[in-house]
C-alpha atoms as a PDB file:
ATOM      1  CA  UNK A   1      -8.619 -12.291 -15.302  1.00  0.00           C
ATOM      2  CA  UNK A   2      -8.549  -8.804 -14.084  1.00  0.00           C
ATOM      3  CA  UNK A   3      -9.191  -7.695 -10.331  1.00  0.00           C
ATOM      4  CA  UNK A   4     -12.019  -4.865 -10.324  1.00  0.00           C
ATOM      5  CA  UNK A   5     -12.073  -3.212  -6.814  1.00  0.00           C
ATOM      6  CA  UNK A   6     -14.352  -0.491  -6.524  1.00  0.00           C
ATOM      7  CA  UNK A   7     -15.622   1.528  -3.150  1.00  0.00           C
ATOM      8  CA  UNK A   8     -18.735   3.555  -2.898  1.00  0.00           C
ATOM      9  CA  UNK A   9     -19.205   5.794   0.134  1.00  0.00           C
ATOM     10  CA  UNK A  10     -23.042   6.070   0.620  1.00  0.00           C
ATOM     11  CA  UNK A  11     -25.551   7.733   3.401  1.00  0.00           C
ATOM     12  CA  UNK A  12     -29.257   5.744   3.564  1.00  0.00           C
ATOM     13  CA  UNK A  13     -30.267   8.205   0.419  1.00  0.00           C
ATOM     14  CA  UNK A  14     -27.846   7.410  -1.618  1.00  0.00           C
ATOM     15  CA  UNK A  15     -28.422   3.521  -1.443  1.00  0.00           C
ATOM     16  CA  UNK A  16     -30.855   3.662  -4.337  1.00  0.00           C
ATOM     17  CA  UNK A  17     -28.378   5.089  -6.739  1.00  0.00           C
ATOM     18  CA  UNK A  18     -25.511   3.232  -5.328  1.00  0.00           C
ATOM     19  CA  UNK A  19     -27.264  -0.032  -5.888  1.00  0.00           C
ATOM     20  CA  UNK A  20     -27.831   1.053  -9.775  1.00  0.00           C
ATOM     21  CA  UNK A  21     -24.182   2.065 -10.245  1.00  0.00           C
ATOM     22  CA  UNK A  22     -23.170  -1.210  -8.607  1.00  0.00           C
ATOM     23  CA  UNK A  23     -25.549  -3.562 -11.362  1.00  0.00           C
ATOM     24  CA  UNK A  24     -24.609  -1.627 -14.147  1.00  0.00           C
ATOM     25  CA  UNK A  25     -20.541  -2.293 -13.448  1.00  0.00           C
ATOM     26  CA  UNK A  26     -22.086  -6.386 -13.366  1.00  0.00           C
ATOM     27  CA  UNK A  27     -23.713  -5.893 -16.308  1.00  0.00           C
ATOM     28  CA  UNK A  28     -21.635  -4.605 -18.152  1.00  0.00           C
ATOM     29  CA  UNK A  29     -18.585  -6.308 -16.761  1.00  0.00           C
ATOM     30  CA  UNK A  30     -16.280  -9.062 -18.912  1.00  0.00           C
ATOM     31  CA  UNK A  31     -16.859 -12.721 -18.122  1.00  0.00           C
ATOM     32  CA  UNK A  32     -13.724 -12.898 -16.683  1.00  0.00           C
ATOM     33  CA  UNK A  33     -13.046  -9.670 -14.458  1.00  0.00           C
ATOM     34  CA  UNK A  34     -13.129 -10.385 -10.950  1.00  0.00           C
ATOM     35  CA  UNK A  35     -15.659  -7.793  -9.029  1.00  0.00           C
ATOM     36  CA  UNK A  36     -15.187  -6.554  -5.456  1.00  0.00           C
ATOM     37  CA  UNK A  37     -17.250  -3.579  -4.010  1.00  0.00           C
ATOM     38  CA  UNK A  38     -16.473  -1.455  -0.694  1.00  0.00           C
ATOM     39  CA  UNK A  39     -18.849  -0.182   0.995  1.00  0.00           C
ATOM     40  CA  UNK A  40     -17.609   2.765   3.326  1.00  0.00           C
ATOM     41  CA  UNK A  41     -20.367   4.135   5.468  1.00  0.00           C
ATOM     42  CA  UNK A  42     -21.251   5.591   9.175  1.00  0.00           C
ATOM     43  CA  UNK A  43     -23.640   3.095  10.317  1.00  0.00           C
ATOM     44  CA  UNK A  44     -26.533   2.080   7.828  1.00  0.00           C
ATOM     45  CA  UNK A  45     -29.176  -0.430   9.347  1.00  0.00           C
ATOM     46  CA  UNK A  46     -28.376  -4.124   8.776  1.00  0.00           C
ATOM     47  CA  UNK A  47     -31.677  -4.021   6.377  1.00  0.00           C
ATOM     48  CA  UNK A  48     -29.954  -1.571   4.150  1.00  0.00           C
ATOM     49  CA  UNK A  49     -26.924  -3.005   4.388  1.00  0.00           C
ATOM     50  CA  UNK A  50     -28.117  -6.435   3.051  1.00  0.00           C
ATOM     51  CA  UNK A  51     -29.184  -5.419   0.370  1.00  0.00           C
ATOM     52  CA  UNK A  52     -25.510  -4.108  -1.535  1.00  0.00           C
ATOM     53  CA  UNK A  53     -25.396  -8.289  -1.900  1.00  0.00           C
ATOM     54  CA  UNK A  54     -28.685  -8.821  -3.771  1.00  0.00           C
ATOM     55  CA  UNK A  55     -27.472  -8.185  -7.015  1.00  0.00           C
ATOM     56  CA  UNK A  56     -25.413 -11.481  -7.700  1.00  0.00           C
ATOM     57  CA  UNK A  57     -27.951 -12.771  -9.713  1.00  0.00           C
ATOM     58  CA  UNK A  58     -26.521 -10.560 -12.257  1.00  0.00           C
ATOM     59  CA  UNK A  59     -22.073 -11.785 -11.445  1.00  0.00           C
ATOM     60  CA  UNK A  60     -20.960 -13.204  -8.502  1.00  0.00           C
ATOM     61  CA  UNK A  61     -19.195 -10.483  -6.821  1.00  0.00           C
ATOM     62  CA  UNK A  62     -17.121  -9.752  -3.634  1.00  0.00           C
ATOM     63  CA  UNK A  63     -18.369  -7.430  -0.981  1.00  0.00           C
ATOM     64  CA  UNK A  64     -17.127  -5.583   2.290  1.00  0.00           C
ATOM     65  CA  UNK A  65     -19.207  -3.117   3.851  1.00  0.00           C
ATOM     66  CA  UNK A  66     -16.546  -0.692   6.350  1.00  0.00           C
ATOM     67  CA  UNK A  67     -18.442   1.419   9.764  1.00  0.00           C
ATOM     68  CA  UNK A  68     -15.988   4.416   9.284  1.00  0.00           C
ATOM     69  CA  UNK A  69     -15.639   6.428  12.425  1.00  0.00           C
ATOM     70  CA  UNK A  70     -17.335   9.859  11.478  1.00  0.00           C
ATOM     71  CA  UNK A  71     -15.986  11.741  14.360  1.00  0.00           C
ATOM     72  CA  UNK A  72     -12.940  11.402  12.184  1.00  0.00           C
ATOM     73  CA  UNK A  73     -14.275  14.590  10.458  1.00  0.00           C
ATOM     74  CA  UNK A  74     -15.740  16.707  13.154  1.00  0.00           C
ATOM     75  CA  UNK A  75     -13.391  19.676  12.313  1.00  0.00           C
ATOM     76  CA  UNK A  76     -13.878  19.188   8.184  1.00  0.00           C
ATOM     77  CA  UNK A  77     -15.885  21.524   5.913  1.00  0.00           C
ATOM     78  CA  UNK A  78     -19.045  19.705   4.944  1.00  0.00           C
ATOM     79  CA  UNK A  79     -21.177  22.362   2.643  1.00  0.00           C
ATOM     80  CA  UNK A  80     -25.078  21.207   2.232  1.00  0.00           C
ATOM     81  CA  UNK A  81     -24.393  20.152  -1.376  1.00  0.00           C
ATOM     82  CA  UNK A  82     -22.459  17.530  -0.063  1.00  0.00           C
ATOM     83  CA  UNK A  83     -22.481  15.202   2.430  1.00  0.00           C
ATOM     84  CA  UNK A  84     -19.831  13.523   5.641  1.00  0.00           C
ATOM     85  CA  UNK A  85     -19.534  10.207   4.173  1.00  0.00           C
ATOM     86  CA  UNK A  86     -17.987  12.290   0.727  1.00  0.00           C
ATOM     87  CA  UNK A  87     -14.841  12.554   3.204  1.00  0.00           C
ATOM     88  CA  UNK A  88     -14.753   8.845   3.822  1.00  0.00           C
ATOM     89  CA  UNK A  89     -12.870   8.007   0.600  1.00  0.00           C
ATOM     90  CA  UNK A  90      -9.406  10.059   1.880  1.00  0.00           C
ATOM     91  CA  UNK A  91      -9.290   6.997   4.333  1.00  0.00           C
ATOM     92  CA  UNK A  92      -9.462   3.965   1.985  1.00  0.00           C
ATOM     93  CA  UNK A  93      -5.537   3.467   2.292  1.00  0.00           C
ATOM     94  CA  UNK A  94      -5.873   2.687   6.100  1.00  0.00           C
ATOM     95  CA  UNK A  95      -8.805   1.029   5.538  1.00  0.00           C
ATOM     96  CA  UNK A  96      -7.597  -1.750   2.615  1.00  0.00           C
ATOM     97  CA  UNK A  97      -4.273  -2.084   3.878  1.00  0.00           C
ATOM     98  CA  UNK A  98      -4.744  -5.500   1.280  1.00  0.00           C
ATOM     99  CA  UNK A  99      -4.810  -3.394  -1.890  1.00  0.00           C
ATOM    100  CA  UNK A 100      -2.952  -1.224  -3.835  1.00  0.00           C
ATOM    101  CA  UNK A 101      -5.316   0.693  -6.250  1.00  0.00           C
ATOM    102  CA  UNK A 102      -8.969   0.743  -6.228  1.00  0.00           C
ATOM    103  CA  UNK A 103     -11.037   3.039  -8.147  1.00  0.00           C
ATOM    104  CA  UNK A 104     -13.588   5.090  -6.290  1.00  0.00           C
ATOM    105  CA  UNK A 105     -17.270   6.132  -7.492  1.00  0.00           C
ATOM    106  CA  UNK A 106     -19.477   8.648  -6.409  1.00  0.00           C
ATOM    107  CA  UNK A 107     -22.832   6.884  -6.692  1.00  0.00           C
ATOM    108  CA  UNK A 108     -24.257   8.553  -8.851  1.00  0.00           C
ATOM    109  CA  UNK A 109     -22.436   6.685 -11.453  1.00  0.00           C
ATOM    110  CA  UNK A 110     -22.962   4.470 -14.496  1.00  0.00           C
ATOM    111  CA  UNK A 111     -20.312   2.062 -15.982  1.00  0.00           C
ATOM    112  CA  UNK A 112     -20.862   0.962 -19.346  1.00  0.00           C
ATOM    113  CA  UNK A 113     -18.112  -1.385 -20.457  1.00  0.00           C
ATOM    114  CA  UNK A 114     -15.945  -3.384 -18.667  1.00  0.00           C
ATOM    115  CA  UNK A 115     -13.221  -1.721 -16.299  1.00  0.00           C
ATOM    116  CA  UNK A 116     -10.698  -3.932 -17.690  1.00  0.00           C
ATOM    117  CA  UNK A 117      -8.637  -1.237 -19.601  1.00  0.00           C
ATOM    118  CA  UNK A 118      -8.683   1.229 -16.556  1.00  0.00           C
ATOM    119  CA  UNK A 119      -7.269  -1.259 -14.376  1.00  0.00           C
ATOM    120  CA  UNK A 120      -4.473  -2.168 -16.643  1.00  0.00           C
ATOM    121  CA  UNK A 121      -3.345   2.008 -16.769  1.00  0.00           C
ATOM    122  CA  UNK A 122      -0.001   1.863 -14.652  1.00  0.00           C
ATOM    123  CA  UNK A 123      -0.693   4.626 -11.735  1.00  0.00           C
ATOM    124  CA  UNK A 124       3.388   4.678 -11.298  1.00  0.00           C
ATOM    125  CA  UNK A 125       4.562   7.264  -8.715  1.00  0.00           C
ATOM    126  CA  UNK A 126       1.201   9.069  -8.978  1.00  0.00           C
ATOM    127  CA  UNK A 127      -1.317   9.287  -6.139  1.00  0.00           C
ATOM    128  CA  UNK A 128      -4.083   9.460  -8.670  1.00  0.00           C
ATOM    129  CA  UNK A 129      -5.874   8.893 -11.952  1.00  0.00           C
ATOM    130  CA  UNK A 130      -8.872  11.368 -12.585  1.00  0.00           C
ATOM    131  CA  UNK A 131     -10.204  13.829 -14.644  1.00  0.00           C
ATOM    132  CA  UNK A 132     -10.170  17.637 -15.047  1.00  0.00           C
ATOM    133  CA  UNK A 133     -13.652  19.047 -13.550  1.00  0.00           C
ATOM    134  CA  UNK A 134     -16.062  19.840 -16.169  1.00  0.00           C
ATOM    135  CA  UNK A 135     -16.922  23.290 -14.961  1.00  0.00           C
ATOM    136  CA  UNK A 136     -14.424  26.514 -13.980  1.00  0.00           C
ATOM    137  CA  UNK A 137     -11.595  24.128 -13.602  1.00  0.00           C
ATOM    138  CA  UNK A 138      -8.865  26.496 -13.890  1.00  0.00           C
ATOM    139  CA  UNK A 139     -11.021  29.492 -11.358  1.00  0.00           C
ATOM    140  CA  UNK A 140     -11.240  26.520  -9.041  1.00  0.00           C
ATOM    141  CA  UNK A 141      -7.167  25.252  -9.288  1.00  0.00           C
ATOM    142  CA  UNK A 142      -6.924  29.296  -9.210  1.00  0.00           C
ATOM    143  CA  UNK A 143      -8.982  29.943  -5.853  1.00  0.00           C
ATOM    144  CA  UNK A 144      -6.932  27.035  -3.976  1.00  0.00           C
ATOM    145  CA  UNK A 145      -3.638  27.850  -5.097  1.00  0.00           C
ATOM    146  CA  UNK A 146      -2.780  24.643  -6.989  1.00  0.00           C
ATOM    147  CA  UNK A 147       0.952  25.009  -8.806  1.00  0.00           C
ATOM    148  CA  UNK A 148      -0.057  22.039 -11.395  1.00  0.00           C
ATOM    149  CA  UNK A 149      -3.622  24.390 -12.612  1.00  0.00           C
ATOM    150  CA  UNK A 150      -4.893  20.956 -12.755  1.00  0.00           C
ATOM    151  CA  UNK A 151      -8.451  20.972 -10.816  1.00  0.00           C
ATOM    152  CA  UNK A 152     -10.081  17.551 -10.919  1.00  0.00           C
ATOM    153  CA  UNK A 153     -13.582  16.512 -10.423  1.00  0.00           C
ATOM    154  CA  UNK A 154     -12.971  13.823  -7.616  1.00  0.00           C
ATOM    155  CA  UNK A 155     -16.408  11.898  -8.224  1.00  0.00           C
ATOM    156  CA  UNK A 156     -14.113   9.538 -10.061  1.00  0.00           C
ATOM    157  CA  UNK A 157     -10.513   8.553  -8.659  1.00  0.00           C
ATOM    158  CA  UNK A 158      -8.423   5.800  -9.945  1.00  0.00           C
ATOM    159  CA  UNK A 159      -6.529   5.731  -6.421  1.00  0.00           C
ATOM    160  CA  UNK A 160      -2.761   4.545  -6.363  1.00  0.00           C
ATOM    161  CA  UNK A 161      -3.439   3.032  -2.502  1.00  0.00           C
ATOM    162  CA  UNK A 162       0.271   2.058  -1.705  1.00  0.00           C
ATOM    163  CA  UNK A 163       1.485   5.428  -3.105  1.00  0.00           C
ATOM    164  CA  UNK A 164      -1.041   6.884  -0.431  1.00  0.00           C
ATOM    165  CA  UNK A 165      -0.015   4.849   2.377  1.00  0.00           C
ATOM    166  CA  UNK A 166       3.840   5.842   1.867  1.00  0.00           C
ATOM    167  CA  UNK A 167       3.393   9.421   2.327  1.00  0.00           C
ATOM    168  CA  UNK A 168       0.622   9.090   5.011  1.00  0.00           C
ATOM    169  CA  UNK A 169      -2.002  10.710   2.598  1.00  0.00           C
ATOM    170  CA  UNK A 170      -4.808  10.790   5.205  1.00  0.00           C
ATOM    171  CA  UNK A 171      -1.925  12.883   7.750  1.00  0.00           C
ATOM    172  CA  UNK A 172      -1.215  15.311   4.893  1.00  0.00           C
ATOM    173  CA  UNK A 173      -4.857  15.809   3.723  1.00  0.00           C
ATOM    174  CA  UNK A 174      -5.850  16.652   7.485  1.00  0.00           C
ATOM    175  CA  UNK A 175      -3.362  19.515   8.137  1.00  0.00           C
ATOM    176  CA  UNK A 176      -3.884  20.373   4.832  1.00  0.00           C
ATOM    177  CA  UNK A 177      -8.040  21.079   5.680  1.00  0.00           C
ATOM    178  CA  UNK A 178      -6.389  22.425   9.237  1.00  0.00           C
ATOM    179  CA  UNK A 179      -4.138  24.831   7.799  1.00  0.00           C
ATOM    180  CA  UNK A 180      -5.578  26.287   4.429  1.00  0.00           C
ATOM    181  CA  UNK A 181      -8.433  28.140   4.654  1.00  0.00           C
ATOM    182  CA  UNK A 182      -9.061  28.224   0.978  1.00  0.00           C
ATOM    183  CA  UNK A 183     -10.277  24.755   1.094  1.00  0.00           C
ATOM    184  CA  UNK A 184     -14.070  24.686   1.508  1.00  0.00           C
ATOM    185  CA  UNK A 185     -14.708  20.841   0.322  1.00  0.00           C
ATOM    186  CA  UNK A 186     -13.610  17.784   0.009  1.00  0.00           C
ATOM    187  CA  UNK A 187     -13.296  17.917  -3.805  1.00  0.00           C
ATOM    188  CA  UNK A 188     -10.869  20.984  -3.092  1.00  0.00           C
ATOM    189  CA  UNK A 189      -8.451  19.117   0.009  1.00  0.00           C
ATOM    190  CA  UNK A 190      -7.883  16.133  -2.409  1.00  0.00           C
ATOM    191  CA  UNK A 191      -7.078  18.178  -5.265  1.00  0.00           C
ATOM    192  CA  UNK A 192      -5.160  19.721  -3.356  1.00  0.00           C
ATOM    193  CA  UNK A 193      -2.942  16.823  -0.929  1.00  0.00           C
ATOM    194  CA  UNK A 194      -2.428  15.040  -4.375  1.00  0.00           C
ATOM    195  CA  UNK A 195      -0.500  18.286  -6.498  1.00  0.00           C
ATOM    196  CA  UNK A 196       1.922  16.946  -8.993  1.00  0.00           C
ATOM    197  CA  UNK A 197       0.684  13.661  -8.429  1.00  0.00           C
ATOM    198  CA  UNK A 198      -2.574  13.302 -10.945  1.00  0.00           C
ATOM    199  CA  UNK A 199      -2.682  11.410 -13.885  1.00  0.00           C
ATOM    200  CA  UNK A 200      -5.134  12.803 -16.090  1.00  0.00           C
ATOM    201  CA  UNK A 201      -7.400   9.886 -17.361  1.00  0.00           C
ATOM    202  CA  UNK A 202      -9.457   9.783 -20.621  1.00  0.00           C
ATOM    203  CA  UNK A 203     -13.049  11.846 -19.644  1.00  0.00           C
ATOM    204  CA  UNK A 204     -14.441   8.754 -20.836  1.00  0.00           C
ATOM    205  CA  UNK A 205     -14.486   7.886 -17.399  1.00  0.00           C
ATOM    206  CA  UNK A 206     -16.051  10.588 -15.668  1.00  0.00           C
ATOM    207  CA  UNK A 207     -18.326  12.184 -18.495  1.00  0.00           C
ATOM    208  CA  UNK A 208     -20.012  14.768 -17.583  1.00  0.00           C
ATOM    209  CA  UNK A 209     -23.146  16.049 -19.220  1.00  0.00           C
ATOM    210  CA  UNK A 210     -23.578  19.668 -17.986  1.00  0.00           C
ATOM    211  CA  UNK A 211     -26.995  19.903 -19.303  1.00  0.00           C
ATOM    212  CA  UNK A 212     -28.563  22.700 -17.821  1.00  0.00           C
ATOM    213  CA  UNK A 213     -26.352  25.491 -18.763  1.00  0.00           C
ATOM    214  CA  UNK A 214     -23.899  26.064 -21.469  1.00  0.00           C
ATOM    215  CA  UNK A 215     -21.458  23.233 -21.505  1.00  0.00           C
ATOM    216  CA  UNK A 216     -18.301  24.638 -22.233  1.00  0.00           C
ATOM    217  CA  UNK A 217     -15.417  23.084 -20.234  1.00  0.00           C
ATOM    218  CA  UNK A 218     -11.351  24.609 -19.862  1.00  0.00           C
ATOM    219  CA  UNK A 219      -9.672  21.905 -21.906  1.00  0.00           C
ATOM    220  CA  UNK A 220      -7.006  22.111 -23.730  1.00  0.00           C
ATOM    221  CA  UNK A 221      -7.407  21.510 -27.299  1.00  0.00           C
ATOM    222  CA  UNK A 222      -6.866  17.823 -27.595  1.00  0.00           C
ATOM    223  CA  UNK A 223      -8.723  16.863 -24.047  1.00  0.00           C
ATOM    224  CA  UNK A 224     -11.518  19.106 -25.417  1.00  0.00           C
ATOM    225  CA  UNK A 225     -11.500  17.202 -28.520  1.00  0.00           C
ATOM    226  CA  UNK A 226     -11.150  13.757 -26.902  1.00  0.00           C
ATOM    227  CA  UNK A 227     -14.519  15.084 -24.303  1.00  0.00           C
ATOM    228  CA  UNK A 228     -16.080  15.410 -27.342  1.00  0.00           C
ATOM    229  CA  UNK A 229     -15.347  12.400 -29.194  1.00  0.00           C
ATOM    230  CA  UNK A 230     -16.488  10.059 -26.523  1.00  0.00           C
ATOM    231  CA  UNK A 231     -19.559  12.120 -25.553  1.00  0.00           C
ATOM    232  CA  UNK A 232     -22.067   9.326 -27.188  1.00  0.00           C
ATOM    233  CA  UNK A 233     -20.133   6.494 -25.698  1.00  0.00           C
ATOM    234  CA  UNK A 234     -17.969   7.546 -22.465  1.00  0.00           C
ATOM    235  CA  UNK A 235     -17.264   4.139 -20.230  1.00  0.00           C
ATOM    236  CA  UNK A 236     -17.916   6.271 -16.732  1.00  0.00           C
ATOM    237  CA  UNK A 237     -20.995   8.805 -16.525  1.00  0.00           C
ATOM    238  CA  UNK A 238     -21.644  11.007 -13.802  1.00  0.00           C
ATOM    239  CA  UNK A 239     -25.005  12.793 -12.672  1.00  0.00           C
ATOM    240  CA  UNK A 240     -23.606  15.641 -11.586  1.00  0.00           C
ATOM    241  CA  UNK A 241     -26.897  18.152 -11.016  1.00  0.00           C
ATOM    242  CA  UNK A 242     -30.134  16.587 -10.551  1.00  0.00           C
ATOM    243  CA  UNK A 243     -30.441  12.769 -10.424  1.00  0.00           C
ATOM    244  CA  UNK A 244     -31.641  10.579 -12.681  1.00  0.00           C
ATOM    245  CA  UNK A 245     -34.248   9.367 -10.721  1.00  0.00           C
ATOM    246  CA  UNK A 246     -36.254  12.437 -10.976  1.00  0.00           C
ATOM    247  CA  UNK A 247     -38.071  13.419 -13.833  1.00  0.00           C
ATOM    248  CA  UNK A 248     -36.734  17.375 -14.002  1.00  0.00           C
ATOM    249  CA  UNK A 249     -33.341  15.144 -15.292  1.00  0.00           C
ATOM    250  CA  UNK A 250     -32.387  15.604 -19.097  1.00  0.00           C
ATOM    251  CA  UNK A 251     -29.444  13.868 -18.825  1.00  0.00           C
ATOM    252  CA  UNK A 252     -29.253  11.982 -22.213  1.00  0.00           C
ATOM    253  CA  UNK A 253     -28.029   8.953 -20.215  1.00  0.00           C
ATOM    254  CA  UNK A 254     -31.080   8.987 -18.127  1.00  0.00           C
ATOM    255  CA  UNK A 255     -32.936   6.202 -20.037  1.00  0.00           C
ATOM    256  CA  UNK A 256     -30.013   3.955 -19.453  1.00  0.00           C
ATOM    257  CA  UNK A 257     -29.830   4.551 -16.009  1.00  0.00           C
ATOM    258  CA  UNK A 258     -33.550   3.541 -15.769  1.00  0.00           C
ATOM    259  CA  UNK A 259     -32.659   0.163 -17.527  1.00  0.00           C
ATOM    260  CA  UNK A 260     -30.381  -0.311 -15.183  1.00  0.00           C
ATOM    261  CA  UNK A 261     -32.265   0.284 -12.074  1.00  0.00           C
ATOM    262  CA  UNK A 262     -34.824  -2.582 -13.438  1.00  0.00           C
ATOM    263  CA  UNK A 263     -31.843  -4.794 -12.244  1.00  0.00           C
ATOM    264  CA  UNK A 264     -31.993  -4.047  -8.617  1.00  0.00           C
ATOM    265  CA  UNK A 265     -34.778  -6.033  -6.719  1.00  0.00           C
ATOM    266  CA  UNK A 266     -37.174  -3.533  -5.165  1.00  0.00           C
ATOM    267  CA  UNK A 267     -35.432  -0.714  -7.061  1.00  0.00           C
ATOM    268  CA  UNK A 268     -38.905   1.320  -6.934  1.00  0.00           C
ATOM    269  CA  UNK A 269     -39.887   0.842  -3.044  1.00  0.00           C
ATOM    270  CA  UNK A 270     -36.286   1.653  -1.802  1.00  0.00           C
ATOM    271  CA  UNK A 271     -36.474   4.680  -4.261  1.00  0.00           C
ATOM    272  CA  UNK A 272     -39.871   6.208  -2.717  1.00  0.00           C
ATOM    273  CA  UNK A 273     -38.662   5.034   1.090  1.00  0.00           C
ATOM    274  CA  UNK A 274     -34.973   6.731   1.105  1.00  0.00           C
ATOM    275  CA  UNK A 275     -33.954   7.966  -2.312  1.00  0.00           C
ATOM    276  CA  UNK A 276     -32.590  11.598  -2.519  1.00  0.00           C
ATOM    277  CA  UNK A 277     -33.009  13.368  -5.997  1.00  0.00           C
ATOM    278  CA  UNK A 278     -30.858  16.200  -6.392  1.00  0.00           C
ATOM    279  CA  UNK A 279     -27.285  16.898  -5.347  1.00  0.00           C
ATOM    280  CA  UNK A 280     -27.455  18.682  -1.376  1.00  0.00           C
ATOM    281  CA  UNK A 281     -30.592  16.540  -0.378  1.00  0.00           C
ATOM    282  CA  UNK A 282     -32.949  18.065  -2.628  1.00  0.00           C
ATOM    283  CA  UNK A 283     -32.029  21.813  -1.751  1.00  0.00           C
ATOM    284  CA  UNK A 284     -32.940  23.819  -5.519  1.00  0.00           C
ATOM    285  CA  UNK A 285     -30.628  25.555  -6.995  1.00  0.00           C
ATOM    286  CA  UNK A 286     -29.730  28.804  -5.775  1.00  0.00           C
ATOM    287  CA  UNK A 287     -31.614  32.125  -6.784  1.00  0.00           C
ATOM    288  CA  UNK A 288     -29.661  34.664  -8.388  1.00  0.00           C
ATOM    289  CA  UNK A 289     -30.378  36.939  -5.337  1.00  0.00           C
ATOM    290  CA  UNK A 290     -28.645  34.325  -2.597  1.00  0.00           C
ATOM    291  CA  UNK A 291     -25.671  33.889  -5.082  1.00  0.00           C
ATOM    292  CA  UNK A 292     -25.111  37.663  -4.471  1.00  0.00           C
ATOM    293  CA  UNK A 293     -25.523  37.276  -0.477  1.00  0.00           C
ATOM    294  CA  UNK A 294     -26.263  34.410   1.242  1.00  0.00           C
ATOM    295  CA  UNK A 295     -25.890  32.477   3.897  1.00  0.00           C
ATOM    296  CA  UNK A 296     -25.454  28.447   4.633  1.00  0.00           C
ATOM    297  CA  UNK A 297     -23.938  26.317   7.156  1.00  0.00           C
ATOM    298  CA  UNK A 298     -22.164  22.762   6.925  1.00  0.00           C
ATOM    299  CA  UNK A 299     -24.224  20.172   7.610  1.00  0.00           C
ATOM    300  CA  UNK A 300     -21.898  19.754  11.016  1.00  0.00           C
ATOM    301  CA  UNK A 301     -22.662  23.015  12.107  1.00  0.00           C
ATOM    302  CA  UNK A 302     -19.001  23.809  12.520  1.00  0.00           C
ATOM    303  CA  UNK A 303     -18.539  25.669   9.419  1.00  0.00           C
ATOM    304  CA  UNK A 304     -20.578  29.022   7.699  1.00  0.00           C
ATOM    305  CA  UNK A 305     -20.587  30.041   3.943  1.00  0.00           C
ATOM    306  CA  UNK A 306     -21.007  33.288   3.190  1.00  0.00           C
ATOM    307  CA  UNK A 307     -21.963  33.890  -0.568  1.00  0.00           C
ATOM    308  CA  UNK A 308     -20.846  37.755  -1.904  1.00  0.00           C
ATOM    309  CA  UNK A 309     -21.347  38.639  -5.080  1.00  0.00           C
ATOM    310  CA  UNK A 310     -20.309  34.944  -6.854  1.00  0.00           C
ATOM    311  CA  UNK A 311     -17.234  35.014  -4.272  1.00  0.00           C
ATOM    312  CA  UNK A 312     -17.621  31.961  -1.059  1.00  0.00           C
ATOM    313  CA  UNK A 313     -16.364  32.635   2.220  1.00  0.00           C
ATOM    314  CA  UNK A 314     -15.967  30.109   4.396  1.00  0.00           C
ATOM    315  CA  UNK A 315     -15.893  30.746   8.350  1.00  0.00           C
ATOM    316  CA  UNK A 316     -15.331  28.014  11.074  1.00  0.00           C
ATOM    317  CA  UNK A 317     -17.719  28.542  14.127  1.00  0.00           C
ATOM    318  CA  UNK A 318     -17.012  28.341  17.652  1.00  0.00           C
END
């Protein structure tokens, strides 16, 4: 038997998606691997929160659904492509004080095998398991300053809990966001609290299918070669770009994720009620012209980016 832990941290548009990623780890799931999701959020109605338990019709799973204080993050950078509840994860020592390793999932995930061999990888003195970002990896290690030029993509995080609760990870990721004004995300604060403490996992499980522009990540040769050996049968794949729920998606895992979603009782009216389609609630991509100067501001007001000829600046306000 193997213990599968796994947290999602959605908003009310996200519950579509997170539902989806959440049957396809059942389905695909070993007879004998024991299934417990976390549910992190900042105060979803009861109705929406009901439903992360109709899916054991598929395996009996365990299920804790966490209010997580969001005031907690008043003072972090929140750009429009993302949203709060992204920051939510930095706290899942503190909050599972019970467990020592859980892997977290962005949720717009698929999982399709069994978790089993991830959960047997020994973390040892590392703070994480992940793996390198699929686009400009080494610019973004580069525009943060990281020593270990190892930028991951933190959609997927194998998370060594009791390594994060000895050196009071939460405590060093906050003065970390207060102090460094390089760090614009969340992606970039927990790439940057866990430096020279990542274990790089297979990119089986985080594949990334950068399908609308040339996909040509900064591997090394043999991660590049593993990327591309497991590209037509990864175990983790992420919809990074547009969702798979809208039909502008070519994601050649699209039609799976469409099986899947057959698996979630009222997939389809939960989809037209609440579900958000592309990454930054729906906001296009930007024009060429706003990627030269532009302007945006966090979705807590507190924070401006201003976009200058392909460099970000980020500004707090007030």
């Amino acid at each position: 038997m193997t213990k599968i832990s796994i947290a999602y941290a959605p908003d009310t548009n996200f519950i579509p998606l997170t539902l989806v990623s959440m049957a396809s780890v059942l389905k695909n799931a070993d007879a004998d691997d024991e299934i417990e999701f976390v549910i992190m959020h900042a105060g979803l109605e009861d109705k929406y929160l009901k439903v992360f338990d109709n899916l054991q019709n598929i395996k009996n799973y365990k299920l804790r659904c966490l209010k997580v204080d969001k005031n907690l993050f008043v003072d972090f950078p929140c750009p429009n492509w993302v949203t709060l509840e992204a920051w939510f994860r930095c706290l899942l020592a503190d909050l599972l004080p019970d467990m020592d390793k859980i892997l977290y999932l962005d949720c717009d995930t698929i999982v399709r095998k069994s978790l089993k061999d991830l959960f047997n990888i020994k973390l040892g003195d590392n703070l994480v398991g992940v793996i390198e970002d699929v686009s400009q990896s080494k610019q973004k290690a580069q525009n943060i300053g990281l020593k270990d030029n190892f930028y991951f993509n933190s959609g997927v995080m194998y998370i060594n809990l009791e390594a994060w609760r000895k050196v009071g990870f939460f405590d060093c990721l906050k003065k970390i966001v207060a102090d460094d004004q390089k760090i614009s995300n969340d992606q970039d604060a927990l790439n940057k609290a866990s430096e020279g403490r990542k274990l790089r996992l297979s990119p089986s499980y985080d594949y990334m299918q950068v399908w609308w522009r040339s996909n040509n990540p900064e591997y090394d040769k043999a991660y590049a070669a593993e990327f591309e050996r497991i590209a037509d049968d990864p175990t983790i794949v992420h919809f990074t770009g547009v969702k798979p729920n809208h039909p502008d998606c070519r994601n050649k895992f699209k039609g799976e994720y469409l099986d899947y979603s057959k698996l979630v009782s009222g997939y389809e009216q939960l989809q037209s009620e609440i579900g958000i389609k592309k990454a930054g609630k729906g906001r296009e991509k930007k024009v060429w012209w706003r990627r030269i100067f532009g302007i945006e501001y966090s979705t807590d007001r507190r924070h401006r980016y201003i976009d200058l000829f392909g460099f970000t600046i980020k500004q707090k306000i007030g």
